[in-house]
Protein backbone atom coordinates (compact mmCIF):
# COMPACT_ATOMS: atom_id res chain seq x y z
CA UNK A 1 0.00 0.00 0.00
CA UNK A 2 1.57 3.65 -0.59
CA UNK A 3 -0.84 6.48 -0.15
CA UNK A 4 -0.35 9.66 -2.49
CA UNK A 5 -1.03 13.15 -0.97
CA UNK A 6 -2.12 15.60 -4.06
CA UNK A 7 -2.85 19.41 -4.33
CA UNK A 8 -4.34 21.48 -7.13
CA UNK A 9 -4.06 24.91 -7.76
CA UNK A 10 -6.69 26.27 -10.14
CA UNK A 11 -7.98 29.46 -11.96
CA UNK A 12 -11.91 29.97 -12.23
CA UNK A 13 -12.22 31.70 -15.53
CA UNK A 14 -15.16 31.35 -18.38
CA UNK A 15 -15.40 28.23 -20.97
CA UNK A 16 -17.15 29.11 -24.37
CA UNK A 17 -17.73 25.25 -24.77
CA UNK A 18 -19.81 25.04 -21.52
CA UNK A 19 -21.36 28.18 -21.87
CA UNK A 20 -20.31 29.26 -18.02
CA UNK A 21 -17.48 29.47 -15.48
CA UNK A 22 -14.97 26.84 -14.66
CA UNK A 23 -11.96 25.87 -11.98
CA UNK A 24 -9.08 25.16 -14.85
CA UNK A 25 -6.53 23.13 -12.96
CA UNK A 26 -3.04 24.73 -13.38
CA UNK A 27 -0.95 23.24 -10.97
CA UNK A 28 -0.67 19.79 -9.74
CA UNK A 29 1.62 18.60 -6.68
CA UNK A 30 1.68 15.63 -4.67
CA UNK A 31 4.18 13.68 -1.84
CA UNK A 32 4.10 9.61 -2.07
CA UNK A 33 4.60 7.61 1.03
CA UNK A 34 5.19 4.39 0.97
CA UNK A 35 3.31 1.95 3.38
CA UNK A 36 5.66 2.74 6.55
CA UNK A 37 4.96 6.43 5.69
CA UNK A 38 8.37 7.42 4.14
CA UNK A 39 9.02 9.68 1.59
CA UNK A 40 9.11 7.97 -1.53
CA UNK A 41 8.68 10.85 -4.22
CA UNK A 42 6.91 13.98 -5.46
CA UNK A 43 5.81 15.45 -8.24
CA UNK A 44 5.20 18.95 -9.60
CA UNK A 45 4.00 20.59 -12.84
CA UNK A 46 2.57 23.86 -13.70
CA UNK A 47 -0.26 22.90 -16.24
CA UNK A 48 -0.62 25.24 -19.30
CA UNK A 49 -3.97 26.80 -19.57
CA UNK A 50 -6.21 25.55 -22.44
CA UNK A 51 -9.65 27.06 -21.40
CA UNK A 52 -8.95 30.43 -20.01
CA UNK A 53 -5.38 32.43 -20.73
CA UNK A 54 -5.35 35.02 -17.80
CA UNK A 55 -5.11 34.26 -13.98
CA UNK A 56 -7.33 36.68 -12.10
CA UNK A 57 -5.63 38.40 -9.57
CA UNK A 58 -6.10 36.72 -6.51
CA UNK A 59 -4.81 33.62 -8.01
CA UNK A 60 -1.56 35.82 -8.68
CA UNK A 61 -1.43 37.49 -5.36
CA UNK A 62 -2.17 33.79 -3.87
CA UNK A 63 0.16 31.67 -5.98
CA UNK A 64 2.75 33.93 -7.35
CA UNK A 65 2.12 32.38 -10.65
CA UNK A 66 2.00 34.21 -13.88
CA UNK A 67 0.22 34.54 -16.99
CA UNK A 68 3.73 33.19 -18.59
CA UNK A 69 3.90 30.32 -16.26
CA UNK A 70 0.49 29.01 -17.54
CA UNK A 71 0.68 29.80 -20.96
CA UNK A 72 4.30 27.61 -21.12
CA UNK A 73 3.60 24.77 -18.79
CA UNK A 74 2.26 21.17 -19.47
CA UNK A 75 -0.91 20.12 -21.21
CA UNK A 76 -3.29 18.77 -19.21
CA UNK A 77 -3.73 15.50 -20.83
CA UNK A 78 0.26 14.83 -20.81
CA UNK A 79 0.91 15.76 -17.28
CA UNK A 80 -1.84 13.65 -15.61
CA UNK A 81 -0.85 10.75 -18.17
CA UNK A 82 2.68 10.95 -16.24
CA UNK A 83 0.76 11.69 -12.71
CA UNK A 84 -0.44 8.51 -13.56
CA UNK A 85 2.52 6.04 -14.42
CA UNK A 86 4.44 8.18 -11.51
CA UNK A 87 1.70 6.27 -9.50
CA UNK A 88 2.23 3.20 -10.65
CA UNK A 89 0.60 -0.29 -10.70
CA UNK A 90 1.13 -0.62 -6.63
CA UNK A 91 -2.10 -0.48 -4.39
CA UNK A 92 -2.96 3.31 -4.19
CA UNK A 93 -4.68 5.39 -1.53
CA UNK A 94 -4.81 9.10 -3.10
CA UNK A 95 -5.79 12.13 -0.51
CA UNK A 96 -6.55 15.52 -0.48
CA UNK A 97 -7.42 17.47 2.07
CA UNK A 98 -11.34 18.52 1.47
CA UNK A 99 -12.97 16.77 -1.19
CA UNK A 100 -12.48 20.30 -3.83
CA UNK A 101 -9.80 19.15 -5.78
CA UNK A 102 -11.82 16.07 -6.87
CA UNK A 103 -14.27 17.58 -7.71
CA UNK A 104 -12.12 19.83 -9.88
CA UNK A 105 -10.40 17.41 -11.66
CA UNK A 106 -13.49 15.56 -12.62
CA UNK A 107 -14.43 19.00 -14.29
CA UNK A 108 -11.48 19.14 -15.73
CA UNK A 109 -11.23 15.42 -16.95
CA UNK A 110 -14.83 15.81 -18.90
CA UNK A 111 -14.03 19.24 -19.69
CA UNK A 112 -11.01 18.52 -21.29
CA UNK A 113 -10.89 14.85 -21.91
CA UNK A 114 -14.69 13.95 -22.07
CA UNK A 115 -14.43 11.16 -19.68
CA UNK A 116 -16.28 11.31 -16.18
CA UNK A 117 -14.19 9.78 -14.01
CA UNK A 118 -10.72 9.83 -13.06
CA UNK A 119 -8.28 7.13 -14.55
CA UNK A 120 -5.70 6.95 -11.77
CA UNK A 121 -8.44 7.02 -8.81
CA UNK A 122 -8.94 3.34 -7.74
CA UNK A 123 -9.21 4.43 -3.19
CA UNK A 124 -9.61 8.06 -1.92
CA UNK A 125 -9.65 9.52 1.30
CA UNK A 126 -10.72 13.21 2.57
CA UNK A 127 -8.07 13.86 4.74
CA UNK A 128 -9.76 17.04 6.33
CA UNK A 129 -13.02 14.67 6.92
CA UNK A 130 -10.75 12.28 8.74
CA UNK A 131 -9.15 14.84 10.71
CA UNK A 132 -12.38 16.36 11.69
CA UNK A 133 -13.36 13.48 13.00
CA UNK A 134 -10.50 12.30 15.03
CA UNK A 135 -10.22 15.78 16.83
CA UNK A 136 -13.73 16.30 16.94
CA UNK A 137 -13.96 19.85 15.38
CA UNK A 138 -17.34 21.11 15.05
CA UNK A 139 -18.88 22.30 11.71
CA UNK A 140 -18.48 25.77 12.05
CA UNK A 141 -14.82 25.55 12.55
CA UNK A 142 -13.32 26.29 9.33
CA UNK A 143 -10.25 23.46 9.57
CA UNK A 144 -7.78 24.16 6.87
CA UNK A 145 -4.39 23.17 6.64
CA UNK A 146 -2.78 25.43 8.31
CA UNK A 147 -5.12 25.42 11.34
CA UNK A 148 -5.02 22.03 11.44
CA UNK A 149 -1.24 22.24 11.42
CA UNK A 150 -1.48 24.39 14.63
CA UNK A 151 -3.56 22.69 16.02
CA UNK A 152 -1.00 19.25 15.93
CA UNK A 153 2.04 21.40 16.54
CA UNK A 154 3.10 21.75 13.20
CA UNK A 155 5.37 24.87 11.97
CA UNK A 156 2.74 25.46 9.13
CA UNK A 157 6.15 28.73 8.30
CA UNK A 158 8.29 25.48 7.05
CA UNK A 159 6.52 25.19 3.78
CA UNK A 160 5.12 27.34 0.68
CA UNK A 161 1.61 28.26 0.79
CA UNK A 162 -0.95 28.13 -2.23
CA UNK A 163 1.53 26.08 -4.35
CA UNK A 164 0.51 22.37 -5.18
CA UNK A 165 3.58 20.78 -3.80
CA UNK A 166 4.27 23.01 -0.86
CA UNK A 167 0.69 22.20 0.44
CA UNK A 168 0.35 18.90 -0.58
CA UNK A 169 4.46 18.65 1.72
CA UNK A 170 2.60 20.06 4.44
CA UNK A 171 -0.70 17.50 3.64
CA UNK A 172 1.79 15.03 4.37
CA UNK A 173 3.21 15.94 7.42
CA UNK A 174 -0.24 16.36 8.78
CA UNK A 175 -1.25 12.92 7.56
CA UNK A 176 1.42 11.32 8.99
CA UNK A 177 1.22 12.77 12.22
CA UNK A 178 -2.11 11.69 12.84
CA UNK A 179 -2.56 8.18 10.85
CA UNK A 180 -3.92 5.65 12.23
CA UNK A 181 -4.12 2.80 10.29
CA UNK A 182 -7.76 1.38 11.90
CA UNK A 183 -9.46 4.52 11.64
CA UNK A 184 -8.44 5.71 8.33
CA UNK A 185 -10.03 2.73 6.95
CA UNK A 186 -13.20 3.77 8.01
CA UNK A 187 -12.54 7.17 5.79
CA UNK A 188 -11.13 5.30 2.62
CA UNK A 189 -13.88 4.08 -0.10
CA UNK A 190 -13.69 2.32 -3.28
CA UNK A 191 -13.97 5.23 -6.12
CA UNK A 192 -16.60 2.88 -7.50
CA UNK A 193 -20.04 4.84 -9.35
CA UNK A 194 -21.74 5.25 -6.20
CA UNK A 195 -18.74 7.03 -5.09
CA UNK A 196 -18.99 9.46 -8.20
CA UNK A 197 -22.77 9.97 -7.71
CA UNK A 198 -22.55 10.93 -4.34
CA UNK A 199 -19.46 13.15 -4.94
CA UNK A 200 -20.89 14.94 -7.87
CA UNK A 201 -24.62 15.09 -6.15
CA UNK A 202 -25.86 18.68 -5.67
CA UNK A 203 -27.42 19.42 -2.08
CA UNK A 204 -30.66 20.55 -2.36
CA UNK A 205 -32.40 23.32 0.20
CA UNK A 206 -35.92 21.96 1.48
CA UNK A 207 -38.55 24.69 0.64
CA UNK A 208 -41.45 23.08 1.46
CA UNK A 209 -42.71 22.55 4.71
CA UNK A 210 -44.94 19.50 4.41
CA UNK A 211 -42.22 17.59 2.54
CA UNK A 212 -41.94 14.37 3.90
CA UNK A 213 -38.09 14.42 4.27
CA UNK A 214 -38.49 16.72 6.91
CA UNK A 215 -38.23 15.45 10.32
CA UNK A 216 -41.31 17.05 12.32
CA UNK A 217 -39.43 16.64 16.22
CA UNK A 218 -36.98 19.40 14.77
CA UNK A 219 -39.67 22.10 14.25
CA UNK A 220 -39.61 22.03 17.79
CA UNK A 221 -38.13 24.32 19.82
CA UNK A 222 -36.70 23.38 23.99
CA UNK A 223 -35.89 26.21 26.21
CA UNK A 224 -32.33 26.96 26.63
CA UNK A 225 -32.70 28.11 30.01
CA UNK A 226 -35.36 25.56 32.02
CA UNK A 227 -35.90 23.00 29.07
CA UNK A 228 -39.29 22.86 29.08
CA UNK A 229 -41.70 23.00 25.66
CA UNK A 230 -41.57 26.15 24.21
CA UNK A 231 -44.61 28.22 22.31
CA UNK A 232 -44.73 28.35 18.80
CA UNK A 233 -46.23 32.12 18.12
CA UNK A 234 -46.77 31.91 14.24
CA UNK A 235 -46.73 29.85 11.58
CA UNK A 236 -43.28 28.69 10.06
CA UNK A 237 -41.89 31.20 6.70
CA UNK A 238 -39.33 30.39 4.37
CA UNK A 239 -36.89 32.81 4.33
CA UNK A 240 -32.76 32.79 3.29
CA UNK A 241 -32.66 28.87 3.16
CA UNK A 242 -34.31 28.68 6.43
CA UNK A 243 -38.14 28.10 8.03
CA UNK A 244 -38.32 30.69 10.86
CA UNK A 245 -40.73 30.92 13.80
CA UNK A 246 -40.46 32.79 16.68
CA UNK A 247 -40.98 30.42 20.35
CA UNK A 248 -42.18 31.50 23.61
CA UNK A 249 -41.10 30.33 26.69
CA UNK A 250 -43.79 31.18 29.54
CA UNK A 251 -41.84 29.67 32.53
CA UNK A 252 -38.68 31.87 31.81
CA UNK A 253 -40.85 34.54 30.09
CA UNK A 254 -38.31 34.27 26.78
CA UNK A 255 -39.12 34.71 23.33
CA UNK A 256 -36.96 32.83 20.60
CA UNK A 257 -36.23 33.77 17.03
CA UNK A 258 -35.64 30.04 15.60
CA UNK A 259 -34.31 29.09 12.14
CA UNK A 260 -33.87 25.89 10.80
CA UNK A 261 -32.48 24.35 7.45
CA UNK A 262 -33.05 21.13 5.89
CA UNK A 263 -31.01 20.26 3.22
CA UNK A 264 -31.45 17.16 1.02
CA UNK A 265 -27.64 15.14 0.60
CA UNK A 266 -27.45 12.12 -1.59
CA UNK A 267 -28.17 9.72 1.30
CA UNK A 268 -29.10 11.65 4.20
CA UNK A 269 -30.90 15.01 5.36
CA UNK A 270 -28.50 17.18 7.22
CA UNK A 271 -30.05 19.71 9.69
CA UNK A 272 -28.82 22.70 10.54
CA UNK A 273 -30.91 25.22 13.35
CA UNK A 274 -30.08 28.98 15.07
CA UNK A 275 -31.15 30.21 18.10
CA UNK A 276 -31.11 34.02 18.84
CA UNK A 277 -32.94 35.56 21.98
CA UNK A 278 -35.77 38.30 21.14
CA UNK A 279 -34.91 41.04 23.75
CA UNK A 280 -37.69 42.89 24.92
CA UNK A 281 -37.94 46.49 23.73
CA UNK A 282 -37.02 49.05 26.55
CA UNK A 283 -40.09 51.06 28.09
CA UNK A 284 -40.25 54.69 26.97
CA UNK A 285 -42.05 57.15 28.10
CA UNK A 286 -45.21 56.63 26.11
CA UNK A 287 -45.06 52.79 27.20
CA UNK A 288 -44.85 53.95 30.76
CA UNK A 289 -48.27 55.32 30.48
């Protein structure tokens, strides 16, 4: 087993041929470990730029790339076609850290190559899922690498940002310092069609109230403060992704401004709800009469 780490840089710029905007890969770095997690190899190329032939300008503040660099680099086609016998034929485990670049480079791979899946992807892992999940960070912290570097001790100053190889080094490091053999396997599927359909399925926002999908219990609202049933004042809206309701609590005399978001995932509904306290308006003088 070796496990490749891979980065992409890429410039979102307009394609004529699907008639809207698209994230043109133009860098591709990765690290390969072998099964004892040593440093095997790596692999760099700028890519040159078939679909769009300027870089906006926060990919040049970010990357320090040029309009040159991407106008003389590699095709596409030729660089991933050595990606792939740098590989090689020996059990693979490729990882990225956040699902993104995938789903780039399937863009890029129909875009470019009109195929729809990825020739050299046989097992993947989300790295950043994995880590998540071992150090139990909560949705609403935003893990990249370099937090998550912190957060294991790791110098994230030691490498070069916003360049494929530089981040996929310091993807590395991370994965290495936190691998654990048993629980990664619980993160690594088989890149089989299900794995494509689910990858490539867009999540859908919920708009309709009675739609069966929709878990009644969580249009219920608990007091924060004594946990009792709350009081729902009005009927539910659909507003900004969300049903909202306002909730009154008549033990702890608390009114609630509740939201809550049902969105439809290939296999699952996830459920998302905020809570914000209604303070009462101060008395003036004409409420004091």
């Amino acid at each position: 087993m070796q496990y490749i780490l891979m980065d992409l840089e890429w410039n979102n710029t307009y394609a004529k041929k699907a008639d809207g905007y698209i994230n043109e890969i133009i860098e591709i770095g990765a690290v390969k470990l072998d099964s004892e997690l040593e440093l095997v190899d790596t692999f760099s190329h700028i890519i040159r730029s078939q679909i769009g032939k300027k870089l906006r300008g926060s990919v040049k503040r970010l990357t320090h790339l040029t309009n040159d660099d991407i106008n003389t680099g590699m095709p596409f086609t030729k660089s991933f076609s050595l990606f792939r016998k740098w590989i090689g034929n020996e059990e693979t485990v490729i990882l990225t850290w956040g699902d993104g670049d995938i789903r780039v480079l399937i863009e890029n791979f129909k875009y470019l190559n009109g195929i729809k899946t990825i020739p050299f992807l046989d097992k993947y892992c989300d790295l950043k899922k994995y880590f998540q999940s071992k150090y139990k960070c909560t949705k609403s912290q935003q893990t990249g690498l370099l937090t998550a570097a912190q957060i294991i001790g790791i110098d994230p100053e030691k490498y070069i940002h916003h360049r494929a190889l530089g981040d996929s080094m310091l993807t590395a490091d991370i994965f290495k310092a936190v691998y654990n053999e048993n629980m990664l396997s619980d993160f690594v599927c088989e890149c089989n069609d299900e794995f494509y359909s689910k990858l490539l399925y867009k999540a859908k926002v919920i708009r309709n109230i009675e739609n069966p999908l929709i878990d009644k219990k969580r249009l219920e609202h608990i007091c924060e403060t004594c946990g009792k049933q709350c009081e729902q004042l009005a009927e539910w809206k659909f507003h900004g992704q969300f049903f909202r309701a306002n909730f009154y609590c008549r033990e702890c005399d608390t009114t609630y401004s509740v939201g809550v978001r049902f969105r439809k995932l290939y296999d699952k509904v996830e459920y998302r709800k905020m809570v914000s306290v209604i303070e009462p308006e101060p008395l003036t003088d004409e409420t004091k009469e």
